[in-house]
PDB file of N, CA and C in Angstrom:
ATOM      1  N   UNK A   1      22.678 -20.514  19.086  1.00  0.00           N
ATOM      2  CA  UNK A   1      22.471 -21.774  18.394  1.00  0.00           C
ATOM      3  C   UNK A   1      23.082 -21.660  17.001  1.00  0.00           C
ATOM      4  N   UNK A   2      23.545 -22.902  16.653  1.00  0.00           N
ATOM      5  CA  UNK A   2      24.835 -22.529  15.574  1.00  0.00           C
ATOM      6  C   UNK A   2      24.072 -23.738  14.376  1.00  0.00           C
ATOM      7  N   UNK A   3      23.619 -22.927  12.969  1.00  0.00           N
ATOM      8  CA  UNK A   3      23.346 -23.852  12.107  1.00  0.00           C
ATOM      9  C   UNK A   3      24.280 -24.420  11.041  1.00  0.00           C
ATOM     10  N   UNK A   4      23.770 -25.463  11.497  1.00  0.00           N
ATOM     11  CA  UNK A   4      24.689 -26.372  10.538  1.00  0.00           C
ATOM     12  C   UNK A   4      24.197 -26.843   9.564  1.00  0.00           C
ATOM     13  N   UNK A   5      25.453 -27.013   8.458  1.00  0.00           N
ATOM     14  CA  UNK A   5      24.488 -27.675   7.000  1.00  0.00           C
ATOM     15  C   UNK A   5      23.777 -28.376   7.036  1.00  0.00           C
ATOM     16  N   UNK A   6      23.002 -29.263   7.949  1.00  0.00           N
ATOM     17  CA  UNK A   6      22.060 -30.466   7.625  1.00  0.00           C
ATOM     18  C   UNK A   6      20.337 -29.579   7.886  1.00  0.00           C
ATOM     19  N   UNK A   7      21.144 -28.732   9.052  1.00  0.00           N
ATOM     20  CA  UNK A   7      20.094 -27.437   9.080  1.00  0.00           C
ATOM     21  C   UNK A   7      19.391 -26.505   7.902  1.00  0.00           C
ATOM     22  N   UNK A   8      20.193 -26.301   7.258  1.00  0.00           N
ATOM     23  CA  UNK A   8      20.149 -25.178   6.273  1.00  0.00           C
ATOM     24  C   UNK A   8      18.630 -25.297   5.786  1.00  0.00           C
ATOM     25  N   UNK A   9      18.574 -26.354   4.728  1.00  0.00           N
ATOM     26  CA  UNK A   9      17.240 -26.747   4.264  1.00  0.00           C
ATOM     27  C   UNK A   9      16.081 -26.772   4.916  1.00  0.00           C
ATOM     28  N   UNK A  10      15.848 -26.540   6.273  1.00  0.00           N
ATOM     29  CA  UNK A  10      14.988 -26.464   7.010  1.00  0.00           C
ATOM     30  C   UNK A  10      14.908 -24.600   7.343  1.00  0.00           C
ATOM     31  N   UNK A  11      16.061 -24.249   7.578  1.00  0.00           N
ATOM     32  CA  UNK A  11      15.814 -22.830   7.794  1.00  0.00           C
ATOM     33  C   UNK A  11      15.280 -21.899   6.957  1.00  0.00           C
ATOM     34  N   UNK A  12      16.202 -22.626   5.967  1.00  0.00           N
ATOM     35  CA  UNK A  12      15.428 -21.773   4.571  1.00  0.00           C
ATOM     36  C   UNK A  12      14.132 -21.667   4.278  1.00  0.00           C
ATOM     37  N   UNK A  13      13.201 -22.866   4.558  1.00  0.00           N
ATOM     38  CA  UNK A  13      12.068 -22.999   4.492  1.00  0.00           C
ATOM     39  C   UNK A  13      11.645 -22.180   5.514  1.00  0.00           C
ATOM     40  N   UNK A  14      11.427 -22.492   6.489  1.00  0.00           N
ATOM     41  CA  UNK A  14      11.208 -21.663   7.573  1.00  0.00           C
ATOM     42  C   UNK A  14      10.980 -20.034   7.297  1.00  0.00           C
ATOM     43  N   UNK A  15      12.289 -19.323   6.852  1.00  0.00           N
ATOM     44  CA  UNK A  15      12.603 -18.451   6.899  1.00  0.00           C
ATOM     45  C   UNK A  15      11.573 -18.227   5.652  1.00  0.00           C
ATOM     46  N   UNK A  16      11.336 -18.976   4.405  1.00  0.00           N
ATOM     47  CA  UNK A  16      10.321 -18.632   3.451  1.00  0.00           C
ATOM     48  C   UNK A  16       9.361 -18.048   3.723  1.00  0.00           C
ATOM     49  N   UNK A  17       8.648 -19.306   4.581  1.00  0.00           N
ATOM     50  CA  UNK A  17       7.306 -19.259   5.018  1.00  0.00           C
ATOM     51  C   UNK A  17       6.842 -18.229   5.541  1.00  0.00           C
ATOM     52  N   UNK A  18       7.907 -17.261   6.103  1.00  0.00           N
ATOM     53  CA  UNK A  18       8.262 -15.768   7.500  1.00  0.00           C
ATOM     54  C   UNK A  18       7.894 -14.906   6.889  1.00  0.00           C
ATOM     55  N   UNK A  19       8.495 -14.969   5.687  1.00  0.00           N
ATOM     56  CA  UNK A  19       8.429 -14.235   4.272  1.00  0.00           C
ATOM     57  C   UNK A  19       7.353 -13.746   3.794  1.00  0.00           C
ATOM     58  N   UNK A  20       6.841 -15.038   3.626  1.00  0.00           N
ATOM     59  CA  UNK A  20       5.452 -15.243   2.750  1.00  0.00           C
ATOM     60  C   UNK A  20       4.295 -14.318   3.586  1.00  0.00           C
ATOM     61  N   UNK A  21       4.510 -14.654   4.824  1.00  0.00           N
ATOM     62  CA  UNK A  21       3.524 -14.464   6.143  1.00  0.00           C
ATOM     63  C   UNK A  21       3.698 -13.036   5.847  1.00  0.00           C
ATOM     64  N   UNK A  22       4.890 -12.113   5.622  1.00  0.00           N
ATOM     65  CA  UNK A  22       5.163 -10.892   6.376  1.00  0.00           C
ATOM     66  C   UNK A  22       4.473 -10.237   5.034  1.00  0.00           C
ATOM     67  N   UNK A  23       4.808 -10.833   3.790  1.00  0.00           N
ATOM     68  CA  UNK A  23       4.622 -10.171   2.379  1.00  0.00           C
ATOM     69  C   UNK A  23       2.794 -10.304   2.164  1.00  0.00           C
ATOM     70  N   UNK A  24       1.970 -11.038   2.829  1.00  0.00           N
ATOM     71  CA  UNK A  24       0.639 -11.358   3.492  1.00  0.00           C
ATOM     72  C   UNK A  24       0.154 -10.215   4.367  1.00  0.00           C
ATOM     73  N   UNK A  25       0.867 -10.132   5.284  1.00  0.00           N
ATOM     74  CA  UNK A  25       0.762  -8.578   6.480  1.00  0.00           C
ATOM     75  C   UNK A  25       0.868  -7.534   5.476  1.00  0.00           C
ATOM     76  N   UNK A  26       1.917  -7.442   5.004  1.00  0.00           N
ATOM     77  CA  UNK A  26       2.371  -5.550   3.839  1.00  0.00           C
ATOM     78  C   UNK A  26       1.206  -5.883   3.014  1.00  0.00           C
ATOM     79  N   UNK A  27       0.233  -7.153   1.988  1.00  0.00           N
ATOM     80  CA  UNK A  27      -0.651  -6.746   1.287  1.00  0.00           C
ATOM     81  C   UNK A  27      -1.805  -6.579   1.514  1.00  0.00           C
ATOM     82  N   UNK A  28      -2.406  -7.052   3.062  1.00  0.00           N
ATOM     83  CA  UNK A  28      -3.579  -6.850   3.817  1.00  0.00           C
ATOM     84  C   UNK A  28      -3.498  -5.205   4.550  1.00  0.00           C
ATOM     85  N   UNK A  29      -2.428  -4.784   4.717  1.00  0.00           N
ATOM     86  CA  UNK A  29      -2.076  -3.487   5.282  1.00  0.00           C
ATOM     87  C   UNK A  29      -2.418  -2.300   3.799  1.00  0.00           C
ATOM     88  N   UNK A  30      -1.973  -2.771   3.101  1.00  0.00           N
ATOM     89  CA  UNK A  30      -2.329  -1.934   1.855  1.00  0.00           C
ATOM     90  C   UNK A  30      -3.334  -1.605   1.127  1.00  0.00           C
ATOM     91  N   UNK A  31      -4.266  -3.187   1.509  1.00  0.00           N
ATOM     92  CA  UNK A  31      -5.354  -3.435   1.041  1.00  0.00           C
ATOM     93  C   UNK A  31      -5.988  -2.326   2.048  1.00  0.00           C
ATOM     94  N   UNK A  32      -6.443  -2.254   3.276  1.00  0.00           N
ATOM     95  CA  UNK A  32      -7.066  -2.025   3.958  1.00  0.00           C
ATOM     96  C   UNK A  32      -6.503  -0.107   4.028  1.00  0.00           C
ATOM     97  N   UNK A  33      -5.233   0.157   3.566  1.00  0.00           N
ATOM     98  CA  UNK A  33      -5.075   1.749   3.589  1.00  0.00           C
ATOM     99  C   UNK A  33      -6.170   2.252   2.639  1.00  0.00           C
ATOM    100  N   UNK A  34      -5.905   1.391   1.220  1.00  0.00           N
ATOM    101  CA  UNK A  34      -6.762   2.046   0.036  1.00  0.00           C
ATOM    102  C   UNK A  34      -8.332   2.169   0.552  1.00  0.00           C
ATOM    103  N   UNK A  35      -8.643   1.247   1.123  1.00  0.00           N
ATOM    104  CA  UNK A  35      -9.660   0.824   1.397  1.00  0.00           C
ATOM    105  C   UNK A  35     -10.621   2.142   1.980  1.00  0.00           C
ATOM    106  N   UNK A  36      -9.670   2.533   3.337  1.00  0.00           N
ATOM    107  CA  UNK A  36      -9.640   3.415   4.203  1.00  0.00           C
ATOM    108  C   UNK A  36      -9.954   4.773   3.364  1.00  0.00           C
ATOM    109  N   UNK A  37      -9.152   5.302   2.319  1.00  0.00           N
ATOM    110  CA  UNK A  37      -8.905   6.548   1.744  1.00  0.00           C
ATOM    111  C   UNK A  37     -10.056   6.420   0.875  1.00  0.00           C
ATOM    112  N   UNK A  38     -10.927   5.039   0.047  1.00  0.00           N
ATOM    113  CA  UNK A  38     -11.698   5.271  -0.661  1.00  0.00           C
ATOM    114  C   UNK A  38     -12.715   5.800   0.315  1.00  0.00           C
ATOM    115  N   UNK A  39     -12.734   5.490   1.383  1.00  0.00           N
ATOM    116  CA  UNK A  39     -13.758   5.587   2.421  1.00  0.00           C
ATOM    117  C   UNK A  39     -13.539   7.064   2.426  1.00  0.00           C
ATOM    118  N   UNK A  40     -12.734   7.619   3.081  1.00  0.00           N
ATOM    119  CA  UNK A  40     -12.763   8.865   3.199  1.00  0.00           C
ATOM    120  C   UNK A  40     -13.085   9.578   2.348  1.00  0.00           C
ATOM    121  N   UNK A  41     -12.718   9.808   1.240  1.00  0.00           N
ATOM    122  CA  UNK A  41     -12.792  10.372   0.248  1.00  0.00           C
ATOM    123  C   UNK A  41     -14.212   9.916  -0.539  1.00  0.00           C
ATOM    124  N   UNK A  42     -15.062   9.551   0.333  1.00  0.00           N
ATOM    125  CA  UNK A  42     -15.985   8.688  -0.948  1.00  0.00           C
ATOM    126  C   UNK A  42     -17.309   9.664  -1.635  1.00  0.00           C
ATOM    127  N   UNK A  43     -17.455  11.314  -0.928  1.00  0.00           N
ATOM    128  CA  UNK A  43     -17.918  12.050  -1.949  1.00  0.00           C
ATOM    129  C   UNK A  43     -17.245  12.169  -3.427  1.00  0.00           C
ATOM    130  N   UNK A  44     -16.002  12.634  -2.905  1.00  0.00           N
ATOM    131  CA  UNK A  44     -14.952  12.437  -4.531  1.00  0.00           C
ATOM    132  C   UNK A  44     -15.225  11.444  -4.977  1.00  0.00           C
ATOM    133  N   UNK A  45     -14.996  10.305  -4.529  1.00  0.00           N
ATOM    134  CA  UNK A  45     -15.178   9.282  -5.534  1.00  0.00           C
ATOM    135  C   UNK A  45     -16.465   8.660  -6.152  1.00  0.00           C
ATOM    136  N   UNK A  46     -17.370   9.455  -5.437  1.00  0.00           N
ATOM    137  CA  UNK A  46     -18.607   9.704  -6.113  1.00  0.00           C
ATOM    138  C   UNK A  46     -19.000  10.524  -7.547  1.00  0.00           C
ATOM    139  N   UNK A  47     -18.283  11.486  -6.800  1.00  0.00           N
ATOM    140  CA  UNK A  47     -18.606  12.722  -7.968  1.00  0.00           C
ATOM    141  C   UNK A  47     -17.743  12.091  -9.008  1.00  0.00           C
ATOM    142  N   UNK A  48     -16.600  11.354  -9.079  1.00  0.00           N
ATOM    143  CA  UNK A  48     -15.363  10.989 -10.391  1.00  0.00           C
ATOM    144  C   UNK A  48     -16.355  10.068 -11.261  1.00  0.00           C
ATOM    145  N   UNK A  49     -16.957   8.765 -10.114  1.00  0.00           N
ATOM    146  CA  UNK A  49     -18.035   8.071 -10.872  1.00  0.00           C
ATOM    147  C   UNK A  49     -19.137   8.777 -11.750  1.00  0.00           C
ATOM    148  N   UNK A  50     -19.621   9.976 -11.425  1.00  0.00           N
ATOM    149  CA  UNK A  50     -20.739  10.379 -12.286  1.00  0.00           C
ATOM    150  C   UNK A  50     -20.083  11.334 -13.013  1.00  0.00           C
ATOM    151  N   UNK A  51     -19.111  12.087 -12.937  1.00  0.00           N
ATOM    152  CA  UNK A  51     -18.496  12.508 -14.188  1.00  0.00           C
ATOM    153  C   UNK A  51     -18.056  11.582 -15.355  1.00  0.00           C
ATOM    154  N   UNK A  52     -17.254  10.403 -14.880  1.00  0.00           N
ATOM    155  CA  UNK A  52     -17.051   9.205 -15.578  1.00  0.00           C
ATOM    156  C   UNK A  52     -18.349   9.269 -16.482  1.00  0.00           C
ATOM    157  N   UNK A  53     -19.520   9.073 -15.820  1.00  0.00           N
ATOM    158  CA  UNK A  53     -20.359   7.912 -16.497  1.00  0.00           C
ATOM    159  C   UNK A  53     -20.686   8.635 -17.371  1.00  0.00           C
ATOM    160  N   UNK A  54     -21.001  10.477 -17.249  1.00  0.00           N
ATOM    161  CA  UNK A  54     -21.399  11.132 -18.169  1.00  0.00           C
ATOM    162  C   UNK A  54     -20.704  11.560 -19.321  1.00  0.00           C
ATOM    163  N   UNK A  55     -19.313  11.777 -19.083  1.00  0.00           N
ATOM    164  CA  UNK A  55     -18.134  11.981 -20.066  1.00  0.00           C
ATOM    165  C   UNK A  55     -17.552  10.600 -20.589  1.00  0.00           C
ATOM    166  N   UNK A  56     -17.685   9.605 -20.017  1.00  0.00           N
ATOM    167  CA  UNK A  56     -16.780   8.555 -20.669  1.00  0.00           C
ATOM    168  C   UNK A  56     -15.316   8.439 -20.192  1.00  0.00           C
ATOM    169  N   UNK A  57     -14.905   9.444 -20.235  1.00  0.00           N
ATOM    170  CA  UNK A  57     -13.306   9.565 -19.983  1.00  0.00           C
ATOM    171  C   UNK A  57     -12.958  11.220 -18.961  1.00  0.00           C
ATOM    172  N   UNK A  58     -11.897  11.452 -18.359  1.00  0.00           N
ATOM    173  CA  UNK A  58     -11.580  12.609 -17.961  1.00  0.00           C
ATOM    174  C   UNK A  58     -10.178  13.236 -18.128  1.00  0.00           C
ATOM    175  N   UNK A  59     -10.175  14.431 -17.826  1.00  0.00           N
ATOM    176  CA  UNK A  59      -8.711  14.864 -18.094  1.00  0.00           C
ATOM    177  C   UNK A  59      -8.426  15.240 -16.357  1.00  0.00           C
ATOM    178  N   UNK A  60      -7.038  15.319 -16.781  1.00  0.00           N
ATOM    179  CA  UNK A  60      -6.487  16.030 -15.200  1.00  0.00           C
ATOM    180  C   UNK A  60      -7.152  17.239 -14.843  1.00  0.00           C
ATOM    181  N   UNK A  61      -7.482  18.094 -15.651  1.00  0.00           N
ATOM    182  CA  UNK A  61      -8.239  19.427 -15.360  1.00  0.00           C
ATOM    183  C   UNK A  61      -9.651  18.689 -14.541  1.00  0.00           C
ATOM    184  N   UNK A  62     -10.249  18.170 -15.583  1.00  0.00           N
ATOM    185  CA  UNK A  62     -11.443  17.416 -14.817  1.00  0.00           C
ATOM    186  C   UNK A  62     -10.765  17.073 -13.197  1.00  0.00           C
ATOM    187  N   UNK A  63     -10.510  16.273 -13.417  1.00  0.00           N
ATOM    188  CA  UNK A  63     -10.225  15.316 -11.758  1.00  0.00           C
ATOM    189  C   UNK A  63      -9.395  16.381 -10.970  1.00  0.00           C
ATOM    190  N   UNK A  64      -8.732  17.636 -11.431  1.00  0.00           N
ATOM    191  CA  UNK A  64      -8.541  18.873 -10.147  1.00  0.00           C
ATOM    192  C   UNK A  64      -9.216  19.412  -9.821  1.00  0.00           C
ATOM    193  N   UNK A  65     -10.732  19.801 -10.983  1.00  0.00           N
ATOM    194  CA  UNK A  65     -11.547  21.010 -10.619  1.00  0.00           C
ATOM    195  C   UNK A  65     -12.377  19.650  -9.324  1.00  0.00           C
ATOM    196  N   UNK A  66     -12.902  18.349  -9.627  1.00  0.00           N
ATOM    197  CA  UNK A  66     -13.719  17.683  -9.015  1.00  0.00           C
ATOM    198  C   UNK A  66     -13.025  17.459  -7.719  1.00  0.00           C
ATOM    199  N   UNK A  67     -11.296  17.525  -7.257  1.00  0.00           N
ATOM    200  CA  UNK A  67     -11.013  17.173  -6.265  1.00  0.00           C
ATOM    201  C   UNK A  67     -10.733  18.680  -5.465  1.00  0.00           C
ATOM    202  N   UNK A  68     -10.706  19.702  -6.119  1.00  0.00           N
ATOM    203  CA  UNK A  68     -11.324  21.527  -5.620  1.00  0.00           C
ATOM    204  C   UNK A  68     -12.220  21.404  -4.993  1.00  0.00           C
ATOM    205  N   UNK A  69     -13.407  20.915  -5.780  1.00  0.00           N
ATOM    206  CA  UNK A  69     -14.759  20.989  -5.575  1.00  0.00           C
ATOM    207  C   UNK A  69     -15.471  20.338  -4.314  1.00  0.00           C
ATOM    208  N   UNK A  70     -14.801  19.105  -4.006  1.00  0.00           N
ATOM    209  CA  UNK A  70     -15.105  18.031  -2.889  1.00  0.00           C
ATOM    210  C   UNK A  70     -13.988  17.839  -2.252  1.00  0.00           C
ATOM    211  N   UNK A  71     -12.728  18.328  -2.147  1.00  0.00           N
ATOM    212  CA  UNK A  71     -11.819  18.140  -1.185  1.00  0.00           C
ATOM    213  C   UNK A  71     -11.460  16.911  -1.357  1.00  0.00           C
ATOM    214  N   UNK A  72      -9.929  16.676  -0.880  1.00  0.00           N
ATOM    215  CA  UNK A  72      -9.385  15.089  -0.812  1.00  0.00           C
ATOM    216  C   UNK A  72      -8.929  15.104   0.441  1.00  0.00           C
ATOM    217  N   UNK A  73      -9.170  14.137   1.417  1.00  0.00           N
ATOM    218  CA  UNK A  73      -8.484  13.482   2.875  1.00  0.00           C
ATOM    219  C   UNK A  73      -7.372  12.879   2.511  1.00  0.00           C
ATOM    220  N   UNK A  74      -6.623  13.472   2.961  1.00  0.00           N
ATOM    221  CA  UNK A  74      -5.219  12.468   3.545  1.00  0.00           C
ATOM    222  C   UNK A  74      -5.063  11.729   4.551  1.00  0.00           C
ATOM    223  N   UNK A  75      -5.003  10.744   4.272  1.00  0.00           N
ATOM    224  CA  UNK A  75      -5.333   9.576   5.226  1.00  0.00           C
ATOM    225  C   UNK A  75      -3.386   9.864   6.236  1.00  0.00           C
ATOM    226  N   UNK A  76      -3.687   9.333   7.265  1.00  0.00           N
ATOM    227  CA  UNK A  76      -2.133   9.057   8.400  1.00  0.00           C
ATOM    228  C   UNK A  76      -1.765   8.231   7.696  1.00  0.00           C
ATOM    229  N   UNK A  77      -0.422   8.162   7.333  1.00  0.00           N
ATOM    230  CA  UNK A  77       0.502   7.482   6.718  1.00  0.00           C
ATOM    231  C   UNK A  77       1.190   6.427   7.657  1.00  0.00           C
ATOM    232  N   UNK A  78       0.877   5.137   7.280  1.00  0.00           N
ATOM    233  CA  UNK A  78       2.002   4.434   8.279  1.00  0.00           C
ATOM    234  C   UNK A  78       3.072   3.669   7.625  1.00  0.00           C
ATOM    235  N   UNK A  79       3.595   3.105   8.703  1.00  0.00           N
ATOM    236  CA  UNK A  79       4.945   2.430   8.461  1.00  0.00           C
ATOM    237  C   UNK A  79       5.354   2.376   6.454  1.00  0.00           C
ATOM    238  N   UNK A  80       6.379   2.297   6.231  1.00  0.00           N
ATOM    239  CA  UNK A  80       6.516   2.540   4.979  1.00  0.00           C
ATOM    240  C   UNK A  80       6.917   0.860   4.686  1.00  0.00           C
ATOM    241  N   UNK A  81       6.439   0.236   3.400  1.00  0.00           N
ATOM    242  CA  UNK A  81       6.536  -0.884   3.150  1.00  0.00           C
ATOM    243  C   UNK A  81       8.089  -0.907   3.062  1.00  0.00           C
ATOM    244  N   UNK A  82       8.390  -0.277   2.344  1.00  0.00           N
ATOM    245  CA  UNK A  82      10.267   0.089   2.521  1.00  0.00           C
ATOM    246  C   UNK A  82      10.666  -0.213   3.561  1.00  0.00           C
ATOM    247  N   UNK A  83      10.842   0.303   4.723  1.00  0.00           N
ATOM    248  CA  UNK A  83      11.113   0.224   6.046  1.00  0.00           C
ATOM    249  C   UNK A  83      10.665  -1.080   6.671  1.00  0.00           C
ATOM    250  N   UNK A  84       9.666  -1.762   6.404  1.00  0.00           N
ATOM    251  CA  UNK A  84       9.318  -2.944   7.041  1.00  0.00           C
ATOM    252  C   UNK A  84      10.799  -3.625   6.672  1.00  0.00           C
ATOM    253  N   UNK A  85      10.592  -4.029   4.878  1.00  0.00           N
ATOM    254  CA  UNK A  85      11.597  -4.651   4.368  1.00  0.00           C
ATOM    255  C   UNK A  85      12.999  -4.198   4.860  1.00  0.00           C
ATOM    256  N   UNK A  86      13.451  -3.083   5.228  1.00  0.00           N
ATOM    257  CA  UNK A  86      14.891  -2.852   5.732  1.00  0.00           C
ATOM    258  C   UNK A  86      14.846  -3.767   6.987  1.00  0.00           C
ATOM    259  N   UNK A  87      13.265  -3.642   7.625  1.00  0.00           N
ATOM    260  CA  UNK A  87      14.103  -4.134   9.159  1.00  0.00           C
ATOM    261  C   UNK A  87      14.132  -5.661   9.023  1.00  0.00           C
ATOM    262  N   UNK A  88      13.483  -6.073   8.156  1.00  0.00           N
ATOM    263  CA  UNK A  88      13.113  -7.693   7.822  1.00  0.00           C
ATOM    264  C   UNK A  88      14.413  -8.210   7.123  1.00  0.00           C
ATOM    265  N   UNK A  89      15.136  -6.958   6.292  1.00  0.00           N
ATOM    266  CA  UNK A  89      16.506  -7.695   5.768  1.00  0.00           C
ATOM    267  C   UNK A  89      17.834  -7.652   6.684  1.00  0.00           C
ATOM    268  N   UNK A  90      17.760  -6.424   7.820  1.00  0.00           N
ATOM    269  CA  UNK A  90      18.637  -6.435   8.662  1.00  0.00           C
ATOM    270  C   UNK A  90      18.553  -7.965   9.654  1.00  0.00           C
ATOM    271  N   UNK A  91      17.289  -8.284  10.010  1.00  0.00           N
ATOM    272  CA  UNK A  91      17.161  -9.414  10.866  1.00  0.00           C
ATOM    273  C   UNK A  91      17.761 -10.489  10.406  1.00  0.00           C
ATOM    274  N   UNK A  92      17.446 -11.002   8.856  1.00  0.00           N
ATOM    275  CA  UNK A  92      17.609 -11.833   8.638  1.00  0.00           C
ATOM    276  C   UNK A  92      19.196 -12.031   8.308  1.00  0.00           C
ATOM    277  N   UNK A  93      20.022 -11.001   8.216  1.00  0.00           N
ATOM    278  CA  UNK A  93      21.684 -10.824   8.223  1.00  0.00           C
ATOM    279  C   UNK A  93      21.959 -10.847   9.284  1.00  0.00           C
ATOM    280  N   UNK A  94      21.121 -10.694  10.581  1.00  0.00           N
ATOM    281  CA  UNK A  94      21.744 -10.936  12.097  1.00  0.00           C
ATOM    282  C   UNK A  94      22.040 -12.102  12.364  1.00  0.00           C
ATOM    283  N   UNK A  95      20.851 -13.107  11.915  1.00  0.00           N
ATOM    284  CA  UNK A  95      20.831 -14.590  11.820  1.00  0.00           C
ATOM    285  C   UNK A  95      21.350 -15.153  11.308  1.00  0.00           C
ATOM    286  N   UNK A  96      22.048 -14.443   9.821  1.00  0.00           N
ATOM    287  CA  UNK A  96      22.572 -15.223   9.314  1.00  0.00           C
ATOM    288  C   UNK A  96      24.107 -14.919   9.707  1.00  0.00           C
ATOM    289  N   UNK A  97      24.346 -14.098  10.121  1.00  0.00           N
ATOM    290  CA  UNK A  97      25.704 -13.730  11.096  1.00  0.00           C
ATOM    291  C   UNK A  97      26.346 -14.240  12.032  1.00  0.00           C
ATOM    292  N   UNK A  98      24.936 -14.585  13.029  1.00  0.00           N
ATOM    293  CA  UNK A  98      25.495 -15.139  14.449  1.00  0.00           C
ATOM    294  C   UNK A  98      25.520 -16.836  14.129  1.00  0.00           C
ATOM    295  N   UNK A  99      24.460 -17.081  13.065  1.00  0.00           N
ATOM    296  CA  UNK A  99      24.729 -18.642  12.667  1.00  0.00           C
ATOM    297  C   UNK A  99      26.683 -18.816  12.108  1.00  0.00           C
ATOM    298  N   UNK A 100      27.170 -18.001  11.543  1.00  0.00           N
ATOM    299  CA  UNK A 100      28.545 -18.463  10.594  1.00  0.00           C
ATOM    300  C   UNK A 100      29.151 -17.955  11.860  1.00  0.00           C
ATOM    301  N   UNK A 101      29.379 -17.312  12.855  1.00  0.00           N
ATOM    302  CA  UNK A 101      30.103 -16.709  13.770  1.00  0.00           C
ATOM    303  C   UNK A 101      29.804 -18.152  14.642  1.00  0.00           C
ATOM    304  N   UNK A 102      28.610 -18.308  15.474  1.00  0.00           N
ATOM    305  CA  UNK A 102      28.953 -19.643  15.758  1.00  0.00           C
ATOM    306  C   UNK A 102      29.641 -21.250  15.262  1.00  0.00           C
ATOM    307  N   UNK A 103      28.976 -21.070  14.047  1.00  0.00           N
ATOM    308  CA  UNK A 103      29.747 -22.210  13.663  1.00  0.00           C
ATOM    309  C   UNK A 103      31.332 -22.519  13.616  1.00  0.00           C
ATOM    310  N   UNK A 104      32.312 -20.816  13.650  1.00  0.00           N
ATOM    311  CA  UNK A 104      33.879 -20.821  13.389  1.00  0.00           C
ATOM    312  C   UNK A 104      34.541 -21.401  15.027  1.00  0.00           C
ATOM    313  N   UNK A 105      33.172 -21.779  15.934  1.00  0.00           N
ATOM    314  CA  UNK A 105      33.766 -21.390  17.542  1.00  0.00           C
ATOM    315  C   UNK A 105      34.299 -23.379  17.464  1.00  0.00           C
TER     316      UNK A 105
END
């Protein structure tokens, strides 16, 4: 299917909205990693809170001996927001490829 200029203004939108949706998915995905790792980790982030409350402030020494002390989880790493966006910008150069390739026919 071959777009034509009267098209354009509609695709674009379209293609926004795809956007919007996908950039919605990567910040609910992110939301929900942190989310995940506070979970895991939530003795540490216990113990940081009551060092906090008692010191006021901490140093890196602090927050190594406390993450020694209680261990940190590494959560499974997924898809890299990077990589979404590569495959989301390759698509959208396919489309916009086979649209100008049709239109020369």
């Amino acid at each position: 299917m071959a777009i034509n200029d009267n098209m354009w203004p509609t695709f674009i939108a379209w293609y926004c909205q795809e956007i919007d949706l996908e950039a919605l998915k990567i910040l609910n995905l992110c939301y929900e990693r942190a989310k995940e790792m506070m979970q895991q980790n939530r003795t540490l982030m216990d113990a940081l809170v009551n060092e906090l409350v008692e010191k006021k402030s901490l140093i890196k020494e602090d927050i190594a001996r406390l993450v020694q002390l209680h261990g940190l989880i590494k959560p499974k790493m997924p898809i890299s927001i990077l990589d979404i966006r590569d495959a989301k910008r390759r698509e959208l150069q396919e489309v916009i490829s086979n649209g100008k390739e049709t239109d020369k026919s």
